[in-house]
Protein backbone atom coordinates (compact mmCIF):
# COMPACT_ATOMS: atom_id res chain seq x y z
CA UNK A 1 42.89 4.54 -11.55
CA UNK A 2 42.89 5.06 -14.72
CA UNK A 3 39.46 4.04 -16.58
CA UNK A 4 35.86 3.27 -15.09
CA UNK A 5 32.79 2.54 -16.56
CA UNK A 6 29.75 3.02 -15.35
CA UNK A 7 26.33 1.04 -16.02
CA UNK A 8 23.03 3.07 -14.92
CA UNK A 9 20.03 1.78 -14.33
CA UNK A 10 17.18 0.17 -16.73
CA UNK A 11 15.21 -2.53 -15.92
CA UNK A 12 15.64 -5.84 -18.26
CA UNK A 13 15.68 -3.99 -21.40
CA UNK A 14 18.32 -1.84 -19.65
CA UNK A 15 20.50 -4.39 -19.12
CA UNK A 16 20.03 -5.85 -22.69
CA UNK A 17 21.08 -2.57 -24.30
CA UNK A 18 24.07 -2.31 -22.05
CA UNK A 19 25.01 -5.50 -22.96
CA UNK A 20 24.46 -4.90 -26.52
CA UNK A 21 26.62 -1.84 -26.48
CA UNK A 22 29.26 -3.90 -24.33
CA UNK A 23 29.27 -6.46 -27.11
CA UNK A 24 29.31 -4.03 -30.61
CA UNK A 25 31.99 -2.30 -29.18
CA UNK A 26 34.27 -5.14 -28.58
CA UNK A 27 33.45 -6.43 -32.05
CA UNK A 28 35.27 -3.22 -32.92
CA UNK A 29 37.87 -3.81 -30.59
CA UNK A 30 37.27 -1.46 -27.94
CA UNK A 31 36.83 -3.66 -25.02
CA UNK A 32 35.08 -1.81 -22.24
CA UNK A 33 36.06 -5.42 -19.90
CA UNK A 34 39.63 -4.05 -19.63
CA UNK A 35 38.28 -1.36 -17.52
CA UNK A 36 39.96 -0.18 -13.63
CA UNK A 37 36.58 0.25 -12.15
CA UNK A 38 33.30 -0.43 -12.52
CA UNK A 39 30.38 1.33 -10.91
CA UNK A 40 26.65 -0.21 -11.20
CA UNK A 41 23.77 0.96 -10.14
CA UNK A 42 20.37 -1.41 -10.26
CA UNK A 43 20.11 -3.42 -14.16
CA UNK A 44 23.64 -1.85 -13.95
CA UNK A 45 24.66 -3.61 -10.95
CA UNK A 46 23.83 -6.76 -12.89
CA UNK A 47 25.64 -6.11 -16.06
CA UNK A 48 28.61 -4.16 -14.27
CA UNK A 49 29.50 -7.83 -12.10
CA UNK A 50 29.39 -10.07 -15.39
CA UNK A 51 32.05 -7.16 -17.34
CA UNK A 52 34.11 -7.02 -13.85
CA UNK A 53 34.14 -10.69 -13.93
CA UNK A 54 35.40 -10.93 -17.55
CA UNK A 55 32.40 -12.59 -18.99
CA UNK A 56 32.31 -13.62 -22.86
CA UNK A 57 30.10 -10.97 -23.96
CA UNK A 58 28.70 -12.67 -27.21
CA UNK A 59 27.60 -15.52 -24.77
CA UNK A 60 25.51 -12.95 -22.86
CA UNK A 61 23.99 -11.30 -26.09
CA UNK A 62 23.23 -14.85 -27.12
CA UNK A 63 20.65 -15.10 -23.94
CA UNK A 64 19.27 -12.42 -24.25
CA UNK A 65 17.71 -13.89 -27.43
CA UNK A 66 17.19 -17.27 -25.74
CA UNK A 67 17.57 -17.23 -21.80
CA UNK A 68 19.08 -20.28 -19.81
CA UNK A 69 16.49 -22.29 -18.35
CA UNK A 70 17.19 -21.49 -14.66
CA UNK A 71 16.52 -17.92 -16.20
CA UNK A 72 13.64 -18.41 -17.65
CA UNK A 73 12.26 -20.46 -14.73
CA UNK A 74 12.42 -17.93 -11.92
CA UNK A 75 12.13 -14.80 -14.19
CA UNK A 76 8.55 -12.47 -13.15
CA UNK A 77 6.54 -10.69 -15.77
CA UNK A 78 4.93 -7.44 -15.42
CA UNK A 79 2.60 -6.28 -17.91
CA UNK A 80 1.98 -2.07 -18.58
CA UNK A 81 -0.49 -1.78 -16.09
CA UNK A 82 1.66 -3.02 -13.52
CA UNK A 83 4.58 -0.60 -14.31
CA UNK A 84 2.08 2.40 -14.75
CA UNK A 85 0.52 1.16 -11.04
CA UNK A 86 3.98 1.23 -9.51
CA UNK A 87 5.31 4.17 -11.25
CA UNK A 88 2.25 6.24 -9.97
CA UNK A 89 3.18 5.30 -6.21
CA UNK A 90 6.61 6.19 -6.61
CA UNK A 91 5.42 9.71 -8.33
CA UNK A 92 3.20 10.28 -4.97
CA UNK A 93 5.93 10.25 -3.12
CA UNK A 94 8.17 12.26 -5.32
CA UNK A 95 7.98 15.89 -3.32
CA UNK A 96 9.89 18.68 -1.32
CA UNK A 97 13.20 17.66 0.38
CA UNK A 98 14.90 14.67 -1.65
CA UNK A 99 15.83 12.87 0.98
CA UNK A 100 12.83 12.92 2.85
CA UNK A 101 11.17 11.65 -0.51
CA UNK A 102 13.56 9.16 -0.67
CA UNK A 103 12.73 7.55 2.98
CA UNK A 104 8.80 7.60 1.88
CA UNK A 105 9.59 5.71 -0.81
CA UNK A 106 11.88 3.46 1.17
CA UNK A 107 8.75 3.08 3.49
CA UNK A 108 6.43 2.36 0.77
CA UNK A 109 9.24 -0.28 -0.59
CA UNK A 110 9.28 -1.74 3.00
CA UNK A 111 5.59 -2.44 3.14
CA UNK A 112 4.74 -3.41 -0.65
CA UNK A 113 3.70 -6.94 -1.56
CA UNK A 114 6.41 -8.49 -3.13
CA UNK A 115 8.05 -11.88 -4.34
CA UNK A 116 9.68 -13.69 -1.76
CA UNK A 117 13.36 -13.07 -1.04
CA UNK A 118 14.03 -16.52 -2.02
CA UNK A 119 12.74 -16.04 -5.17
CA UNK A 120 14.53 -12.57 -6.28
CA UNK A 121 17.97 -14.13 -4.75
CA UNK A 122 17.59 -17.14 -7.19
CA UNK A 123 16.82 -14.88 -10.17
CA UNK A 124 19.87 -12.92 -9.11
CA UNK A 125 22.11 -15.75 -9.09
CA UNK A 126 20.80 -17.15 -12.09
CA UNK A 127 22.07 -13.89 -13.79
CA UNK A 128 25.25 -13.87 -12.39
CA UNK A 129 25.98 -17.36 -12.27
CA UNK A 130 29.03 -16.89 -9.38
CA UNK A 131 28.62 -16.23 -5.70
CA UNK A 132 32.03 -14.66 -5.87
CA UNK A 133 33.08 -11.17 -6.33
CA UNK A 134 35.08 -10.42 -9.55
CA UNK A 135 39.19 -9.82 -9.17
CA UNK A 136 38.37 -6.21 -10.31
CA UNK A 137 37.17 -3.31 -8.71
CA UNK A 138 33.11 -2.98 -8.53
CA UNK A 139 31.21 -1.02 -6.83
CA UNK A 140 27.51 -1.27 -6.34
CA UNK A 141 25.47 1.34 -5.21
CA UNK A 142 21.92 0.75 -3.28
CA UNK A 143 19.84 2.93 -0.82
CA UNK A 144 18.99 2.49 2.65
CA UNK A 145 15.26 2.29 2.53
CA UNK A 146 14.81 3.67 6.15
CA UNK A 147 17.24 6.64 6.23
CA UNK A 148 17.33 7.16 2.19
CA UNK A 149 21.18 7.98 2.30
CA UNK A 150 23.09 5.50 -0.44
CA UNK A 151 25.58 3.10 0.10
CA UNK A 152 28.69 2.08 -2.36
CA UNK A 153 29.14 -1.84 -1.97
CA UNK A 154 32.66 -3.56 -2.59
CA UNK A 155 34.39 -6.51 -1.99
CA UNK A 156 35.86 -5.05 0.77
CA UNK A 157 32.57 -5.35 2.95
CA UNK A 158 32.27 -8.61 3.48
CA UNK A 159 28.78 -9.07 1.54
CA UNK A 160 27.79 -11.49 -0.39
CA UNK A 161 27.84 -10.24 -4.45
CA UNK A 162 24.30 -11.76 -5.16
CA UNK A 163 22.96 -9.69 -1.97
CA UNK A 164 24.76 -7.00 -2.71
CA UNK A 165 23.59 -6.66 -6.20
CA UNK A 166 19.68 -7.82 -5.62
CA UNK A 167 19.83 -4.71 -2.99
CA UNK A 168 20.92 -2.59 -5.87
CA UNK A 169 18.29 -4.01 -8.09
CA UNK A 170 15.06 -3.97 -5.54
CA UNK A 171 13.13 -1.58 -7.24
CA UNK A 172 10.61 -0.09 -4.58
CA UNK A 173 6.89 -2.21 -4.79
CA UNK A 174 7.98 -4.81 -7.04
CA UNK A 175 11.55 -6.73 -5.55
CA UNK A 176 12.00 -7.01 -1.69
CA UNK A 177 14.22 -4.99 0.06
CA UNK A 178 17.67 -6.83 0.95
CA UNK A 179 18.18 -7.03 4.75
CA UNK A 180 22.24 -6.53 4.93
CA UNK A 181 23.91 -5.53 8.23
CA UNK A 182 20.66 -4.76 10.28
CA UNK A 183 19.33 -2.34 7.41
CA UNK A 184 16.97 -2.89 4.64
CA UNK A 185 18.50 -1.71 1.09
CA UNK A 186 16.75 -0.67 -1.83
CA UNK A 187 17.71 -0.18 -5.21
CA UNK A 188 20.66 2.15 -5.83
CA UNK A 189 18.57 4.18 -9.13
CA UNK A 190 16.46 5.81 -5.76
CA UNK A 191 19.28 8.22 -5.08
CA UNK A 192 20.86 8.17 -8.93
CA UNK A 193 20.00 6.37 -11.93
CA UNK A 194 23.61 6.29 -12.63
CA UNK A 195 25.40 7.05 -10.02
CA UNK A 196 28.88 8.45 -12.26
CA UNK A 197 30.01 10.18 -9.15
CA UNK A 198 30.88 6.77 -7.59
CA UNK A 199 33.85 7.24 -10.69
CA UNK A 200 35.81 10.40 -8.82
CA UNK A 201 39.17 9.95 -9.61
CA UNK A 202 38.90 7.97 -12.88
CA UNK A 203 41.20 9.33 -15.71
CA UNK A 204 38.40 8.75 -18.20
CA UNK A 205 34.61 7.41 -17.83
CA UNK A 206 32.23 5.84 -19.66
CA UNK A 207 28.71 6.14 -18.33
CA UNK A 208 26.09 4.03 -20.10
CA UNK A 209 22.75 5.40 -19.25
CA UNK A 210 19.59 3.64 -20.68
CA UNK A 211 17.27 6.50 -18.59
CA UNK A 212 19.40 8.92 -20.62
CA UNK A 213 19.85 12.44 -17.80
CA UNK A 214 17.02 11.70 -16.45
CA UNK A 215 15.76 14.95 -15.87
CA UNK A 216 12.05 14.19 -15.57
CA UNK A 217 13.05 12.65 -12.16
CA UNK A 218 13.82 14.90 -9.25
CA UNK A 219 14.81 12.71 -6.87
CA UNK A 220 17.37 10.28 -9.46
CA UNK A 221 17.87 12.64 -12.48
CA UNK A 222 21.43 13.56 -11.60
CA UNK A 223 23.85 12.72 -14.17
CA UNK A 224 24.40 15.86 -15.62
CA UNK A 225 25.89 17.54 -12.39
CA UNK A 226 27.75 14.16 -11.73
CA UNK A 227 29.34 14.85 -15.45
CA UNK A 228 30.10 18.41 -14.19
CA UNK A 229 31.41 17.39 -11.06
CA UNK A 230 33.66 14.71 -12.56
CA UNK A 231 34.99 16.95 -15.48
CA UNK A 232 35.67 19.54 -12.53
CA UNK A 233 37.89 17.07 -10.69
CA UNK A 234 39.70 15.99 -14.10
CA UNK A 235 38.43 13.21 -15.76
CA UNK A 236 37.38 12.86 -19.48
CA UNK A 237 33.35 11.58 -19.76
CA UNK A 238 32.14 10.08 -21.96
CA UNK A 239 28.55 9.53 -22.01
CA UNK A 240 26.13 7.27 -24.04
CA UNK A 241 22.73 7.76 -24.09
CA UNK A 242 19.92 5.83 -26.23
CA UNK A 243 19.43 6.51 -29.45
CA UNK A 244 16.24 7.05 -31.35
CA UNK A 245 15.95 3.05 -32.22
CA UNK A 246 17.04 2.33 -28.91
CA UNK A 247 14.58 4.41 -27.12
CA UNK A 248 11.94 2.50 -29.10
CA UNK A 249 13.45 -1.21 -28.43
CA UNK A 250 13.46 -0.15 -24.63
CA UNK A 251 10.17 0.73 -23.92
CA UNK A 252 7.92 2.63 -21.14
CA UNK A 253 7.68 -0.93 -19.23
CA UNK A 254 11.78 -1.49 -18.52
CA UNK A 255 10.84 -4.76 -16.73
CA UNK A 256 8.96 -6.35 -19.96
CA UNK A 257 11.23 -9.43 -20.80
CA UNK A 258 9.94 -9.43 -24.55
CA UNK A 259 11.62 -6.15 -24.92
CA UNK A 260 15.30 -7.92 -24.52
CA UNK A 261 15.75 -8.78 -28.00
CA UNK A 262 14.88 -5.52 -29.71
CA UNK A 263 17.20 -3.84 -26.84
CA UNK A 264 20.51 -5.97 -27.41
CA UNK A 265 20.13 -5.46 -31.31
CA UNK A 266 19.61 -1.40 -30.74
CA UNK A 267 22.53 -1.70 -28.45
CA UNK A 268 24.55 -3.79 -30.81
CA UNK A 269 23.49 -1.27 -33.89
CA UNK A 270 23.98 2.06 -31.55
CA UNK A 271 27.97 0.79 -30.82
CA UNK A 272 29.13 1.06 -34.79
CA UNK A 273 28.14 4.74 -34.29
CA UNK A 274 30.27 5.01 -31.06
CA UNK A 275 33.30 3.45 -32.10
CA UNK A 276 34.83 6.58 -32.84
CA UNK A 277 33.75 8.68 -29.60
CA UNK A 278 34.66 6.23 -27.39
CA UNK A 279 37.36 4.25 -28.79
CA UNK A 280 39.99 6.92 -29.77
CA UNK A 281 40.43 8.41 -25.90
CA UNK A 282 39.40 5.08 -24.53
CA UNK A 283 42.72 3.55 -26.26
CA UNK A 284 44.40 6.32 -25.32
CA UNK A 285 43.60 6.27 -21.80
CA UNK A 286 45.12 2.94 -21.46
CA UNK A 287 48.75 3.93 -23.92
CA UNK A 288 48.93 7.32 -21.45
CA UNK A 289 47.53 5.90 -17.95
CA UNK A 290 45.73 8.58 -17.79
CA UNK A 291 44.41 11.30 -19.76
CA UNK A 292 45.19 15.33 -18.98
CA UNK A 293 42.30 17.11 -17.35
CA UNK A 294 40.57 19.63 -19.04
CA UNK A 295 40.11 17.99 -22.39
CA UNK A 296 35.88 18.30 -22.99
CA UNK A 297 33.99 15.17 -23.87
């Protein structure tokens, strides 16, 4: 393997900065689509199947602006309040051993009042559009809600891609928990909102994080050891974080659809400014096949 990239989680304006970044820096000829690996993890789940799969990336700015029907039909809103009630029943839960905090929030997400399954797998698949895993190599990471211990989904498994991508995405209290295999999944940001260790034997990674490190979250807030432990093992890491404008376009409320707009043109603005970090050893990386540990990012 040779190159992954890997899409963190972010809510709808998440994705729309991802996909913003995604489509600057192919503008500028670094196409992050040519990729060995993909890892997602929650809104990165989302926009890691549509860049595994190939998708015209312009097309996918484009609705962010101005969403397909089917989209727009079956997509939820929640206003601040709702966030700020959510977020404070996650916090509550947020103490001593992380994996016991992780199966108290997996209970809480069991119980919650939430849309029915029918409904999230619809919006799902109206994201995707394709039942069908991509050719390339994704992997999806969700949490079991009753144990708390995570869970990398492939093609290899046997699941369906819109399950296994609406289990990554069921944020605890507002999407359902996906029933795969007998267990009840959650979304993958509960154990990491990026999940970059999922990379481990990637020559060079990109790791898109709209949560930047995270580290006002115990129990997620994990990238920088994940950067540690991949630069240990050899790879090159690369990792983009928000920028000032971006931070702005994305919000407190992550799951407030107006925000999409501002977020892809942030994205798109923050990728002129990467060209040069991310394109010179990315290009590289695929003239070498690999590139020699112990170079820093």
């Amino acid at each position: 393997m040779t190159r992954c990239v890997v899409l963190g989680g972010g809510g709808v304006s998440g994705i729309a900065w991802e996909i913003g970044l995604l489509a600057g820096l192919a503008r500028y000829g670094i196409d992050l689509r040519q990729a060995d690996c993909f890892v997602g993890t929650s809104a990165g789940a989302v926009v890691g199947a549509r860049l595994a799969a190939g998708d015209d990336l312009e097309r996918l700015a484009a609705a962010q602006i101005t969403p397909p029907p089917a989209l727009r039909e079956t997509f939820r809103e929640y206003s601040q309040s709702d966030a700020d009630g959510r977020n404070r029943a996650l916090i509550e839960k947020v103490r001593g051993d992380l994996m016991a905090a992780r199966r108290r929030i997996g209970a809480y997400a069991l119980r919650a009042e939430t849309p029915a399954w029918e409904e999230r797998r619809a919006l799902i698949a109206a994201r995707l559009e394709r039942e069908d895993w991509p050719a390339r190599d994704l992997r999806l990471v969700a949490v079991a809600a009753r144990t708390g211990a995570a869970r990398v989904f492939s093609a290899a498994d046997g699941v369906p891609l819109i399950d296994a991508v609406a289990a990554s995405c069921a944020v605890p209290g507002t999407w359902p928990a996906v029933s795969i295999g007998g267990e009840s999944y959650m979304d993958g940001g509960v154990h990491s909102l990026t999940n970059a260790d999922v990379a481990t034997g990637a020559g060079y990674v990109v790791v898109l994080a709209p949560f930047g490190y995270g580290e006002g979250n115990p129990v997620a807030g994990h990238l920088r050891a994940e950067v540690a432990a991949l630069t240990c093992a050899g790879s090159v890491v690369k990792v983009v974080v928000p920028d000032e404008r971006s931070r702005e376009a994305l919000g407190d409320n992550v799951l407030d659809p107006a925000r999409r707009p501002a977020a892809l043109r942030a994205g798109l603005a923050q990728a002129e400014a990467l060209m040069g970090a991310v394109g010179e050893d990315w290009t590289r990386a695929a003239a070498q096949g690999a590139i020699k540990p112990g170079r820093p990012a």
